[in-house]
N, C-alpha and C. Protein backbone atom coordinates (compact mmCIF):
# COMPACT_ATOMS: atom_id res chain seq x y z
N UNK A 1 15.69 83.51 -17.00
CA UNK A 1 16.76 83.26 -17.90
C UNK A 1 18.00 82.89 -17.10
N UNK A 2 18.68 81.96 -17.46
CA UNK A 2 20.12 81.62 -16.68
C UNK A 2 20.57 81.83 -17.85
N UNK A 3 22.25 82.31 -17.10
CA UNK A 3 23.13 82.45 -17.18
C UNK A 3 24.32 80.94 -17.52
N UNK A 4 24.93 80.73 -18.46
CA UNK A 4 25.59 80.37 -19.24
C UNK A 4 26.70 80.54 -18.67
N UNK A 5 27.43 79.74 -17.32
CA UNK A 5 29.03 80.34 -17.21
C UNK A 5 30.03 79.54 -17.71
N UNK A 6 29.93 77.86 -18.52
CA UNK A 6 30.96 77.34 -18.49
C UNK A 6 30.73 77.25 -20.16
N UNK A 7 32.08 76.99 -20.72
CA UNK A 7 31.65 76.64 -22.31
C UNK A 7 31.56 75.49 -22.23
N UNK A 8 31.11 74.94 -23.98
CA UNK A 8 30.93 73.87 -24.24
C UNK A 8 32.36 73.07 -24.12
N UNK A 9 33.27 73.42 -24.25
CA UNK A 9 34.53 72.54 -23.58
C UNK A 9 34.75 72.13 -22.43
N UNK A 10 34.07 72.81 -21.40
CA UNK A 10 34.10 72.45 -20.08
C UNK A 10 33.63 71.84 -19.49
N UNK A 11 32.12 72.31 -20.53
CA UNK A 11 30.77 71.21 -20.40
C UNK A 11 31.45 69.44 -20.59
N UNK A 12 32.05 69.59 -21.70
CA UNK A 12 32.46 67.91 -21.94
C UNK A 12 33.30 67.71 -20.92
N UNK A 13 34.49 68.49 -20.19
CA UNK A 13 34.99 67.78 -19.54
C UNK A 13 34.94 67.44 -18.46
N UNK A 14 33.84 68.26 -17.91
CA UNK A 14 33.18 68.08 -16.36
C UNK A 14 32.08 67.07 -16.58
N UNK A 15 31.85 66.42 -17.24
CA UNK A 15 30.94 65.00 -18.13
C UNK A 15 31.93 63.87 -18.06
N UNK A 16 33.06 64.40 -18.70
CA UNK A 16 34.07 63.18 -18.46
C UNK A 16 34.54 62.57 -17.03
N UNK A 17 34.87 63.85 -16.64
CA UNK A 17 35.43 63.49 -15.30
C UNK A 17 34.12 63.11 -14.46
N UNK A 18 33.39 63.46 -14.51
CA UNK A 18 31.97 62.52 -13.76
C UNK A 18 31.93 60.99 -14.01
N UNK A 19 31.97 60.99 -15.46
CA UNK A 19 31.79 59.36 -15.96
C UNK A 19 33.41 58.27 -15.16
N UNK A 20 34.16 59.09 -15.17
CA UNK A 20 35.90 58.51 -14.70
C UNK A 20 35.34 58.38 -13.38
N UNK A 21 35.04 59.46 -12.39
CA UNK A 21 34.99 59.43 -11.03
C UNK A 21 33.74 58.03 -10.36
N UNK A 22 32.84 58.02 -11.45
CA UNK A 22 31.91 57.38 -11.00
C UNK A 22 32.02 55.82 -11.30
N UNK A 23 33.28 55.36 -12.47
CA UNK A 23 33.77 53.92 -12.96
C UNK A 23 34.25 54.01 -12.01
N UNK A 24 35.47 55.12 -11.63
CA UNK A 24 36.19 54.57 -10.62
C UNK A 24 35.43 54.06 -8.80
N UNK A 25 34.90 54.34 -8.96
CA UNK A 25 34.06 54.18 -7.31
C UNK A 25 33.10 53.05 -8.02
N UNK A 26 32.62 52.63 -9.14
CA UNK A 26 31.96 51.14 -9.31
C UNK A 26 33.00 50.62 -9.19
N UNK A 27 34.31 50.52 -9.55
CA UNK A 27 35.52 49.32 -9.74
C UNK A 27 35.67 49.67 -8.20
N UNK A 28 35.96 50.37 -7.32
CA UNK A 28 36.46 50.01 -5.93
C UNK A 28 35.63 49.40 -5.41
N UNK A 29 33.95 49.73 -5.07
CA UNK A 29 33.35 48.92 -4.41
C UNK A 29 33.22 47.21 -5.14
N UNK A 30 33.20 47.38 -6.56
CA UNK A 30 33.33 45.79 -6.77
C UNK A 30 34.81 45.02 -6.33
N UNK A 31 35.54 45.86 -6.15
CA UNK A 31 37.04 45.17 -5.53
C UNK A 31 36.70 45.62 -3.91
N UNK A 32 35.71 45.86 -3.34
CA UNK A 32 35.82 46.30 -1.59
C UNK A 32 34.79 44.75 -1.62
N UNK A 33 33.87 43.99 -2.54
CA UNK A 33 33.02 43.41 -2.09
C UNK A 33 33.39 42.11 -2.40
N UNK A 34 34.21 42.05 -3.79
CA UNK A 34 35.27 40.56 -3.85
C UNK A 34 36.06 40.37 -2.49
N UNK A 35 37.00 41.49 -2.07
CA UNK A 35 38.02 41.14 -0.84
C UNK A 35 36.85 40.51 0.29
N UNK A 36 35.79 41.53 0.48
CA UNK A 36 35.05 40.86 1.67
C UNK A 36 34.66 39.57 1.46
N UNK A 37 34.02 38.85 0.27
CA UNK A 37 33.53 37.90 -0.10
C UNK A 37 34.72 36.85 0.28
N UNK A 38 35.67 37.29 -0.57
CA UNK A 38 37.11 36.02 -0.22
C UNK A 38 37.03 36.12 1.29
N UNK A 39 37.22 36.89 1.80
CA UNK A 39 37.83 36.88 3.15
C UNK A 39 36.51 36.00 4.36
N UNK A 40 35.91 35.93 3.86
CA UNK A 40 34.77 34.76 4.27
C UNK A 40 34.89 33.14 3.60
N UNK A 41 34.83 33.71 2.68
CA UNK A 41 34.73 32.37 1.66
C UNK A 41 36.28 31.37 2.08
N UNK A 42 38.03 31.97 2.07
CA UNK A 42 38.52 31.50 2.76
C UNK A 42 38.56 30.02 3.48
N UNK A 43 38.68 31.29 4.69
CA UNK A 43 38.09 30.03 5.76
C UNK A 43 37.48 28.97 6.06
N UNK A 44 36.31 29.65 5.26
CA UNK A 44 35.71 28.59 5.12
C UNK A 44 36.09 26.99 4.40
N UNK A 45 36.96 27.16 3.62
CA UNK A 45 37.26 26.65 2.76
C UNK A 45 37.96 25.60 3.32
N UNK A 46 39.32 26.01 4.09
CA UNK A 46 40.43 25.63 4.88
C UNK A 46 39.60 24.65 5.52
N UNK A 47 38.47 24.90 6.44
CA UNK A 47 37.63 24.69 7.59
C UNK A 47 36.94 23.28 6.87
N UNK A 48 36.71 23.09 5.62
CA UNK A 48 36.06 21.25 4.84
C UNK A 48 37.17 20.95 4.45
N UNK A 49 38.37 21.65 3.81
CA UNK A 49 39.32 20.81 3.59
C UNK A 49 40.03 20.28 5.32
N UNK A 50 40.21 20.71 6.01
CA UNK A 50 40.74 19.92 7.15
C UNK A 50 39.85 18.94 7.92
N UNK A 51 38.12 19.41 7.30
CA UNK A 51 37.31 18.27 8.10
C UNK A 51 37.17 17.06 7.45
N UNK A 52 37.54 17.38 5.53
CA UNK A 52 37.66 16.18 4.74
C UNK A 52 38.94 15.34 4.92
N UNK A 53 40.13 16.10 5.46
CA UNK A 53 41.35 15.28 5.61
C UNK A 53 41.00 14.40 6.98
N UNK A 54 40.64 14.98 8.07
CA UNK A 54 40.33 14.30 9.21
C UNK A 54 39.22 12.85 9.37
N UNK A 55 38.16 13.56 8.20
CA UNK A 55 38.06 11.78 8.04
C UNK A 55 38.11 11.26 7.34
N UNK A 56 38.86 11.43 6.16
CA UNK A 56 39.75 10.89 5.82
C UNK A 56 41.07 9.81 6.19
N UNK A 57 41.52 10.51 7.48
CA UNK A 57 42.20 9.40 8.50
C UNK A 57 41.56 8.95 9.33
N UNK A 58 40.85 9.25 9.93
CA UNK A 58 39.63 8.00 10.79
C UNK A 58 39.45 7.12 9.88
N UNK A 59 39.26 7.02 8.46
CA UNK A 59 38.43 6.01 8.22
C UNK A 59 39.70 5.10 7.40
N UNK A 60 40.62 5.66 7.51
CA UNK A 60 41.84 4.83 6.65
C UNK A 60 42.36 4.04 8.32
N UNK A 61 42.50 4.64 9.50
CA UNK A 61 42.51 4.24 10.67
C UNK A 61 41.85 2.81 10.63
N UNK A 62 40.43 3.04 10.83
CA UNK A 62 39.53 2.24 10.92
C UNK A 62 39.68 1.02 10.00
N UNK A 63 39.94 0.71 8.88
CA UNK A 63 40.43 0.11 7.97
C UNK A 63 41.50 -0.47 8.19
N UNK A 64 42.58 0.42 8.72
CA UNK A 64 43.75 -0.62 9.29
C UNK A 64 43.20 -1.60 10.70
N UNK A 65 42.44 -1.03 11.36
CA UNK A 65 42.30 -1.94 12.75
C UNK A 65 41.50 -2.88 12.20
N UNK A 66 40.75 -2.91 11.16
CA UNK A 66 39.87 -3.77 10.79
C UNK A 66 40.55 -5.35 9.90
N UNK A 67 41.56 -4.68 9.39
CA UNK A 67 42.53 -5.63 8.34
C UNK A 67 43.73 -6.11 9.69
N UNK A 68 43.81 -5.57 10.66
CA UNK A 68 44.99 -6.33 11.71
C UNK A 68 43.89 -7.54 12.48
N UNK A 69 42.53 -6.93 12.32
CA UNK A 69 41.94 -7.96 13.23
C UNK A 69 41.47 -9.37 12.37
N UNK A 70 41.03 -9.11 11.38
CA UNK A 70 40.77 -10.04 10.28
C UNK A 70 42.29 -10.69 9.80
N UNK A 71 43.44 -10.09 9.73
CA UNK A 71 44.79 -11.24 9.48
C UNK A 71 44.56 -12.26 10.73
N UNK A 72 44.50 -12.06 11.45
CA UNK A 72 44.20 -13.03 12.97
C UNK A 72 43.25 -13.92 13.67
N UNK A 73 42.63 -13.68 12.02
CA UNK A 73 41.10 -14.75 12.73
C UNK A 73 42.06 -16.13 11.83
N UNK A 74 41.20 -17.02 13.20
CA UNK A 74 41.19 -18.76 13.54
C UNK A 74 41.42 -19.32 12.24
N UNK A 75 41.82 -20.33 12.41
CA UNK A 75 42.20 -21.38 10.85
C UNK A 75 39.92 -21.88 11.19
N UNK A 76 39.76 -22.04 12.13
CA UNK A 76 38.68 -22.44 12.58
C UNK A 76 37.23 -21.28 12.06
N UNK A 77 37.25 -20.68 12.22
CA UNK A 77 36.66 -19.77 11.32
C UNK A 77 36.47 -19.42 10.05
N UNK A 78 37.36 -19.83 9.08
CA UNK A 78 37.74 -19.62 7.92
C UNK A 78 37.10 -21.28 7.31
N UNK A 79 37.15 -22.01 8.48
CA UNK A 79 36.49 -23.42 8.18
C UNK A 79 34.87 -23.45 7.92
N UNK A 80 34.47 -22.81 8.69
CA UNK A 80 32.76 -22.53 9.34
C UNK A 80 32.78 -21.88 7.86
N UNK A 81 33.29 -20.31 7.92
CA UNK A 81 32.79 -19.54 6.65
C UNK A 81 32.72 -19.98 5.39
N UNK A 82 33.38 -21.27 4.86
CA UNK A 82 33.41 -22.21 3.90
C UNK A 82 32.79 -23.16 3.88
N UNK A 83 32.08 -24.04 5.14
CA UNK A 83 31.16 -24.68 5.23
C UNK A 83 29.58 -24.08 5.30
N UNK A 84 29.70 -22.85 6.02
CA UNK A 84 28.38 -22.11 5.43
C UNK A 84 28.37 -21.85 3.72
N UNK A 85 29.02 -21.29 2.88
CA UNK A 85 29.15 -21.40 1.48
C UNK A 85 28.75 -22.83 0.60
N UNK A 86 29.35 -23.83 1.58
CA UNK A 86 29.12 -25.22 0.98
C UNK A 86 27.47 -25.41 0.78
N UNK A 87 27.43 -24.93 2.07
CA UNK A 87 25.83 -25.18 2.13
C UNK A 87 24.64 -24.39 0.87
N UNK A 88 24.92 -23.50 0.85
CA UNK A 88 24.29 -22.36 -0.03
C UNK A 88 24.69 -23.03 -1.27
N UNK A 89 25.87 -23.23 -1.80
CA UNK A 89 25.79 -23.83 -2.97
C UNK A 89 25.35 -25.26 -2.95
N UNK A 90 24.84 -26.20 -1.86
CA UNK A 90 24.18 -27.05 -2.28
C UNK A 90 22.99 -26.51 -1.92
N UNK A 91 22.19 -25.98 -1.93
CA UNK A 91 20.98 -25.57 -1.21
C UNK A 91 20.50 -25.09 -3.14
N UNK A 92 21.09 -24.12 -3.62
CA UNK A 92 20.96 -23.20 -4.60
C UNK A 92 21.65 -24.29 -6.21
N UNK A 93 22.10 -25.33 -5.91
CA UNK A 93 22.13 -26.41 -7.02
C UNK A 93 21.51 -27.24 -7.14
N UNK A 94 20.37 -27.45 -6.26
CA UNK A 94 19.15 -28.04 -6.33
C UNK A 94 18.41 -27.62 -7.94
N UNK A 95 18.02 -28.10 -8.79
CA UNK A 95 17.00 -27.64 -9.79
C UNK A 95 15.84 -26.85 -9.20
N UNK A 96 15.73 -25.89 -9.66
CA UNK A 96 14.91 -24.65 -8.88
C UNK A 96 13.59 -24.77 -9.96
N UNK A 97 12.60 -24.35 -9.51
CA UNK A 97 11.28 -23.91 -10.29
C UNK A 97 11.24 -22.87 -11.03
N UNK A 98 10.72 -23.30 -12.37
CA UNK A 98 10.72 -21.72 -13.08
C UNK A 98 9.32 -21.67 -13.11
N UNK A 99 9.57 -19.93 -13.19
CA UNK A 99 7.93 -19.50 -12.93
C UNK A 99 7.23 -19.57 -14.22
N UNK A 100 8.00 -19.46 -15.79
CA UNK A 100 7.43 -19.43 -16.92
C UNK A 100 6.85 -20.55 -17.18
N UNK A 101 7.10 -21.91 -16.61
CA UNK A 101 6.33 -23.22 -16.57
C UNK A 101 5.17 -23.19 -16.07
N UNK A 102 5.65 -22.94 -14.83
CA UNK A 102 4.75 -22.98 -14.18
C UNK A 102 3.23 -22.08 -14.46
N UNK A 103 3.17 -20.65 -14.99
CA UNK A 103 2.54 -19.57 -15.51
C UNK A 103 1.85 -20.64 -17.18
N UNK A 104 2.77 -21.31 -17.55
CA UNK A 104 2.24 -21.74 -18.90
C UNK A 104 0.40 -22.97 -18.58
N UNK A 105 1.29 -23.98 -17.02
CA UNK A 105 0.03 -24.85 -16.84
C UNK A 105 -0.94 -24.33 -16.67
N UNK A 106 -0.48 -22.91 -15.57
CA UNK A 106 -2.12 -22.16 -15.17
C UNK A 106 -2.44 -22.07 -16.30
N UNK A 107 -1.93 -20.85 -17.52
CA UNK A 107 -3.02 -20.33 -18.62
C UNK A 107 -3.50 -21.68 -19.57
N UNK A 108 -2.85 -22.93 -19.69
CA UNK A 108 -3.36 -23.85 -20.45
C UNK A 108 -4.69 -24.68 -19.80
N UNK A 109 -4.50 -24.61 -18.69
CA UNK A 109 -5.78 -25.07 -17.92
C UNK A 109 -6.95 -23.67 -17.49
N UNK A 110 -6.77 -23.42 -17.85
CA UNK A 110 -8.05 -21.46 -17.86
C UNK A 110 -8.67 -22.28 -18.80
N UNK A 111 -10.34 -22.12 -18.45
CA UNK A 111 -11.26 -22.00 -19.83
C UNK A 111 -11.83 -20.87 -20.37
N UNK A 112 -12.37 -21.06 -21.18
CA UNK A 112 -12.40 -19.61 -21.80
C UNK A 112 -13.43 -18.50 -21.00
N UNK A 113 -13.74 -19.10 -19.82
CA UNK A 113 -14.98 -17.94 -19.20
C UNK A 113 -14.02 -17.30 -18.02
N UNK A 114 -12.81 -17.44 -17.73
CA UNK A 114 -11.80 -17.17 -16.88
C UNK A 114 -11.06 -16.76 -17.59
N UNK A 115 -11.02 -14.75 -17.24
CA UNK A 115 -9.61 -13.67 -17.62
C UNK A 115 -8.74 -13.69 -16.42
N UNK A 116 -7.46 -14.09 -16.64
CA UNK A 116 -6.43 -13.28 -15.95
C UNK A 116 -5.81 -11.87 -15.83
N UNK A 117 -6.00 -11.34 -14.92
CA UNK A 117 -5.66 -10.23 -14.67
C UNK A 117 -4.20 -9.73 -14.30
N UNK A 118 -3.87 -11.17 -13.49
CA UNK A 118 -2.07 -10.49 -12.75
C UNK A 118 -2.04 -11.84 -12.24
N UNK A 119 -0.44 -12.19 -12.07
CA UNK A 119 0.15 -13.23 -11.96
C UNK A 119 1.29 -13.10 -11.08
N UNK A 120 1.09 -13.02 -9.81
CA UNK A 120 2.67 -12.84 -9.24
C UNK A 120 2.98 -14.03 -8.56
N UNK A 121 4.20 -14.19 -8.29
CA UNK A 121 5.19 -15.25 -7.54
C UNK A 121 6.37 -14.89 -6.76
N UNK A 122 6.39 -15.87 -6.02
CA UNK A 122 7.28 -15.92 -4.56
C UNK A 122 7.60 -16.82 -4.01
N UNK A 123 10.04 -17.23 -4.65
CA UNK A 123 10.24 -18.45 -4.12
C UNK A 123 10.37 -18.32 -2.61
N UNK A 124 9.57 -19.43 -2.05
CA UNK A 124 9.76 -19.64 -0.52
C UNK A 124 11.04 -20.51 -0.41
N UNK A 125 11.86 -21.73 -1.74
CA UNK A 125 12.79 -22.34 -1.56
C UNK A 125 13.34 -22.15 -3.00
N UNK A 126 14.27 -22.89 -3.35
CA UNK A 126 14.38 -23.04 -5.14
C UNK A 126 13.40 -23.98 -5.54
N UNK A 127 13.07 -24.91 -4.70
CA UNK A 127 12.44 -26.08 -5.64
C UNK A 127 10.24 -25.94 -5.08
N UNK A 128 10.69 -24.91 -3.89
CA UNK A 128 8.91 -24.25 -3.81
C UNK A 128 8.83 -22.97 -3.72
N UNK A 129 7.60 -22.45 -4.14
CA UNK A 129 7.27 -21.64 -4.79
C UNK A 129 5.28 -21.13 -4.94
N UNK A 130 5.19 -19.63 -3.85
CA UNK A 130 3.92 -19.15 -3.58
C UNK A 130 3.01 -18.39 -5.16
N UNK A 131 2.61 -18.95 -5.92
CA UNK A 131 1.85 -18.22 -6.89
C UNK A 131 0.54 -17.40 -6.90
N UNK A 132 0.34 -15.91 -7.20
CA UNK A 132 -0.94 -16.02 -6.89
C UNK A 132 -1.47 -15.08 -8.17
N UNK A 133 -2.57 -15.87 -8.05
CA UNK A 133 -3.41 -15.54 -9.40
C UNK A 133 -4.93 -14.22 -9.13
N UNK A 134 -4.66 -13.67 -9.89
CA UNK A 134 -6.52 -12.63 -9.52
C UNK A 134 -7.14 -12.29 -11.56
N UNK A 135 -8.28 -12.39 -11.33
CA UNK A 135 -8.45 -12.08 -12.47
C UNK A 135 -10.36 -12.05 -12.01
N UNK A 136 -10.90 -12.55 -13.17
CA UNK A 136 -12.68 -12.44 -13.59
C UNK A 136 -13.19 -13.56 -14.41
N UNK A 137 -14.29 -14.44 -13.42
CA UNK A 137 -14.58 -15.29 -14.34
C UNK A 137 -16.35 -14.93 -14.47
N UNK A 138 -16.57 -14.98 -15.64
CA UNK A 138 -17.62 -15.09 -16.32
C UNK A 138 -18.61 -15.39 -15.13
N UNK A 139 -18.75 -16.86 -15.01
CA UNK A 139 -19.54 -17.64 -14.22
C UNK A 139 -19.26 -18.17 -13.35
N UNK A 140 -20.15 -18.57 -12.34
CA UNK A 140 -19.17 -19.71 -10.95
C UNK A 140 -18.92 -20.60 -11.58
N UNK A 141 -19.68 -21.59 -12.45
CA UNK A 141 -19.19 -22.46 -12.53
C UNK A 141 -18.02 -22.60 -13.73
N UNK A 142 -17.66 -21.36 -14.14
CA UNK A 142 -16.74 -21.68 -15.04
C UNK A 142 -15.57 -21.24 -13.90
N UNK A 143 -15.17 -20.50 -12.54
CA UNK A 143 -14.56 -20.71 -12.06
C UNK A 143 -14.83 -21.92 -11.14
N UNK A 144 -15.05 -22.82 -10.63
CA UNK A 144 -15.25 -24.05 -10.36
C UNK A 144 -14.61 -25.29 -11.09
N UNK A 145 -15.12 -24.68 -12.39
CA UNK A 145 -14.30 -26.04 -13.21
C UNK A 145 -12.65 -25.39 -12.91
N UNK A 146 -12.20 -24.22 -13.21
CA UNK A 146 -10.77 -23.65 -13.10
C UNK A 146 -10.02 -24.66 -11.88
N UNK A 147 -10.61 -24.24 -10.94
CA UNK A 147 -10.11 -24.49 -9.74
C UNK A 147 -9.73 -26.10 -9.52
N UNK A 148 -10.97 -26.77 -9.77
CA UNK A 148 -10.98 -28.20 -9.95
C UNK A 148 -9.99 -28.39 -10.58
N UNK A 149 -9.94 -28.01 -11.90
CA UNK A 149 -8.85 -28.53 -12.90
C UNK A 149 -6.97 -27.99 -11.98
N UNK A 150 -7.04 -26.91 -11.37
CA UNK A 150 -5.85 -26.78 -10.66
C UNK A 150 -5.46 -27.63 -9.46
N UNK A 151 -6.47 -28.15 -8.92
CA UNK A 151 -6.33 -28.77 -7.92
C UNK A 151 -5.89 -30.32 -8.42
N UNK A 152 -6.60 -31.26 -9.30
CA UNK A 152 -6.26 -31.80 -9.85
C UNK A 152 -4.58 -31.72 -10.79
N UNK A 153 -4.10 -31.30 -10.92
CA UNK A 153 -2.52 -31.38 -11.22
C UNK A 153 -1.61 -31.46 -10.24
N UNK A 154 -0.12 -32.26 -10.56
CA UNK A 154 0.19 -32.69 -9.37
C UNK A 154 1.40 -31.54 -8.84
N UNK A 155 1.88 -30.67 -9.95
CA UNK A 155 2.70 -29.55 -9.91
C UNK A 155 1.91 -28.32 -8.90
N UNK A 156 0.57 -28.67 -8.53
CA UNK A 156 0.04 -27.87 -7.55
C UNK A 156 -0.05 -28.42 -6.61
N UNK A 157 0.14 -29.05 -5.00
CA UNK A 157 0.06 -28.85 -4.24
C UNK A 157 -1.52 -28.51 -2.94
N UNK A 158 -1.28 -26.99 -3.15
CA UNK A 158 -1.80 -26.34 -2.50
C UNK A 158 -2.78 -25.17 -2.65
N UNK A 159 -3.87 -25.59 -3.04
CA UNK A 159 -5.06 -24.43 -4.18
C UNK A 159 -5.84 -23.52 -2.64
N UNK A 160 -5.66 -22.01 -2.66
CA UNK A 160 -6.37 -21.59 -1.90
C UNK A 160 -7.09 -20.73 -2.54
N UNK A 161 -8.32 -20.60 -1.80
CA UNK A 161 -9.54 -19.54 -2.52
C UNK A 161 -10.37 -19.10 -1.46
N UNK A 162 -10.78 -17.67 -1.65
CA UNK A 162 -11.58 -17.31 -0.96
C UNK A 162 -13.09 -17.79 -1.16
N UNK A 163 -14.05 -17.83 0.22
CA UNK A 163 -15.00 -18.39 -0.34
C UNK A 163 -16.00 -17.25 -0.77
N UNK A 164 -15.61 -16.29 -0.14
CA UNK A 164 -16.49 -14.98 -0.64
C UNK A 164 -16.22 -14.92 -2.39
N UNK A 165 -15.57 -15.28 -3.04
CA UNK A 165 -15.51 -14.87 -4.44
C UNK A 165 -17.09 -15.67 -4.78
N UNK A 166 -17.37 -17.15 -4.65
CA UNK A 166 -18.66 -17.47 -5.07
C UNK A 166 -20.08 -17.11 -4.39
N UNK A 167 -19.89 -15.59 -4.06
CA UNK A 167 -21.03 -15.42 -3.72
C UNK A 167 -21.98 -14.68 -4.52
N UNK A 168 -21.09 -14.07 -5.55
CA UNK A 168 -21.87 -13.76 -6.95
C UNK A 168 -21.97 -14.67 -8.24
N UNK A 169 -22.80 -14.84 -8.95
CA UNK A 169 -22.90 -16.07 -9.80
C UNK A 169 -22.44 -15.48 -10.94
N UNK A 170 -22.29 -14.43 -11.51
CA UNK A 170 -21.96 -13.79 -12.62
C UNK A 170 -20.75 -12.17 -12.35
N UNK A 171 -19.71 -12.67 -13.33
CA UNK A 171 -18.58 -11.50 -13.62
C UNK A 171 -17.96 -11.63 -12.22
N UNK A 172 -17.27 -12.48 -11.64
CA UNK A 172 -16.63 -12.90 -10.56
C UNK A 172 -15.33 -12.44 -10.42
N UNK A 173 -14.69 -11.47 -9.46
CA UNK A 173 -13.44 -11.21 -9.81
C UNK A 173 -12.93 -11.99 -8.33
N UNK A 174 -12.11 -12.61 -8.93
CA UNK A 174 -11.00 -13.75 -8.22
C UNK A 174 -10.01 -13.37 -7.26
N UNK A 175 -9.33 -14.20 -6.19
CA UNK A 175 -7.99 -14.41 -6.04
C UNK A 175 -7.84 -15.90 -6.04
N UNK A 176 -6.80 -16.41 -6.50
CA UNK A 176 -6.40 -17.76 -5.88
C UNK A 176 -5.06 -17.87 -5.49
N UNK A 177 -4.22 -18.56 -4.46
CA UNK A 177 -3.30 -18.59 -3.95
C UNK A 177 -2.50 -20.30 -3.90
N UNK A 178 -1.46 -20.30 -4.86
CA UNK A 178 -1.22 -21.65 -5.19
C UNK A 178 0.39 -21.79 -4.94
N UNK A 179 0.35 -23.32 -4.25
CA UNK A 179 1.78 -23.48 -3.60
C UNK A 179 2.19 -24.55 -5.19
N UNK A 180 3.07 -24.68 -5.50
CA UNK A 180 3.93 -25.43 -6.14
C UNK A 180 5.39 -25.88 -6.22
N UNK A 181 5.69 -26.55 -6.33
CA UNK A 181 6.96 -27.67 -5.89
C UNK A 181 7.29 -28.59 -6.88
N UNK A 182 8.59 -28.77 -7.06
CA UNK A 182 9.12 -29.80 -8.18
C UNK A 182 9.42 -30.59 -7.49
């Protein structure tokens, strides 16, 4: 059996003062672990803002030496850099090849035993232009007639084919490689 020495009034207030003593020591260590935290954090801080100001002026630096050296270039230079431009815009006002034309002759000349699969292109100039075709033809000789018929047009050029594709006579999957020029 124990003994009973404090009353129930004392009981509460030795409860209270526990609950006070023990906020108070959570609020100091959360104010002992903010100060430490700042007192790192800080510095740190100071330490990108002075490395962001620093280049910050290097590169506004750099910018000025770059704009004193460029006021000072040649009447002769400024000639060249405008005659290279001349060039490009006559080079690039040439009538250039479009590929949707060009994509329209291939599929109008396909017979029907020849699927296309993929169609890519690549200007080598504005006015030439690397096409290449892969797909599946039925039969050799329905790729045979294809080819013939591409070679025959005068918007082609340059018909390349592997010769390994006709070494199966049936369900033939293709490449062909075609130069064209306006």
């Amino acid at each position: 059996m124990s003994a009973n020495l404090l009353t129930e009034k004392q009981k509460i207030f030795v409860k209270n003062e526990f609950r006070l003593r023990l906020a108070v020591t959570v609020v100091f260590l959360v104010f002992l672990t903010s100060v430490n935290y700042l007192s790192y954090l800080i510095p740190y801080y100071i330490s990108v803002v002075k490395k962001d100001r620093l280049v910050a002026e290097q590169f506004a630096e750099v910018i000025t030496v770059e704009n004193k050296e460029n006021s000072g270039s040649s009447i002769t230079q400024t000639v060249r850099r405008t005659n290279d431009m001349m060039k490009l815009v006559e080079i690039y006002g040439q009538p250039a090849l479009v590929i949707s034309e060009q994509i329209d002759k291939i599929i109008s000349n396909k017979n029907s035993g020849i699927v296309i699969n993929k169609i890519s292109s690549n200007y080598l100039q504005p006015t030439d232009m690397q096409i290449n075709i892969s797909g599946r033809a039925k039969t050799r000789d329905n790729l045979t007639v294809f080819l013939q018929t591409l070679k025959s047009k005068a918007a082609f050029y340059d018909v390349k084919y592997p010769v390994s594709d006709f070494l199966k006579s049936n369900d033939i999957d293709f490449t062909i490689n075609i130069r064209a020029k306006k």
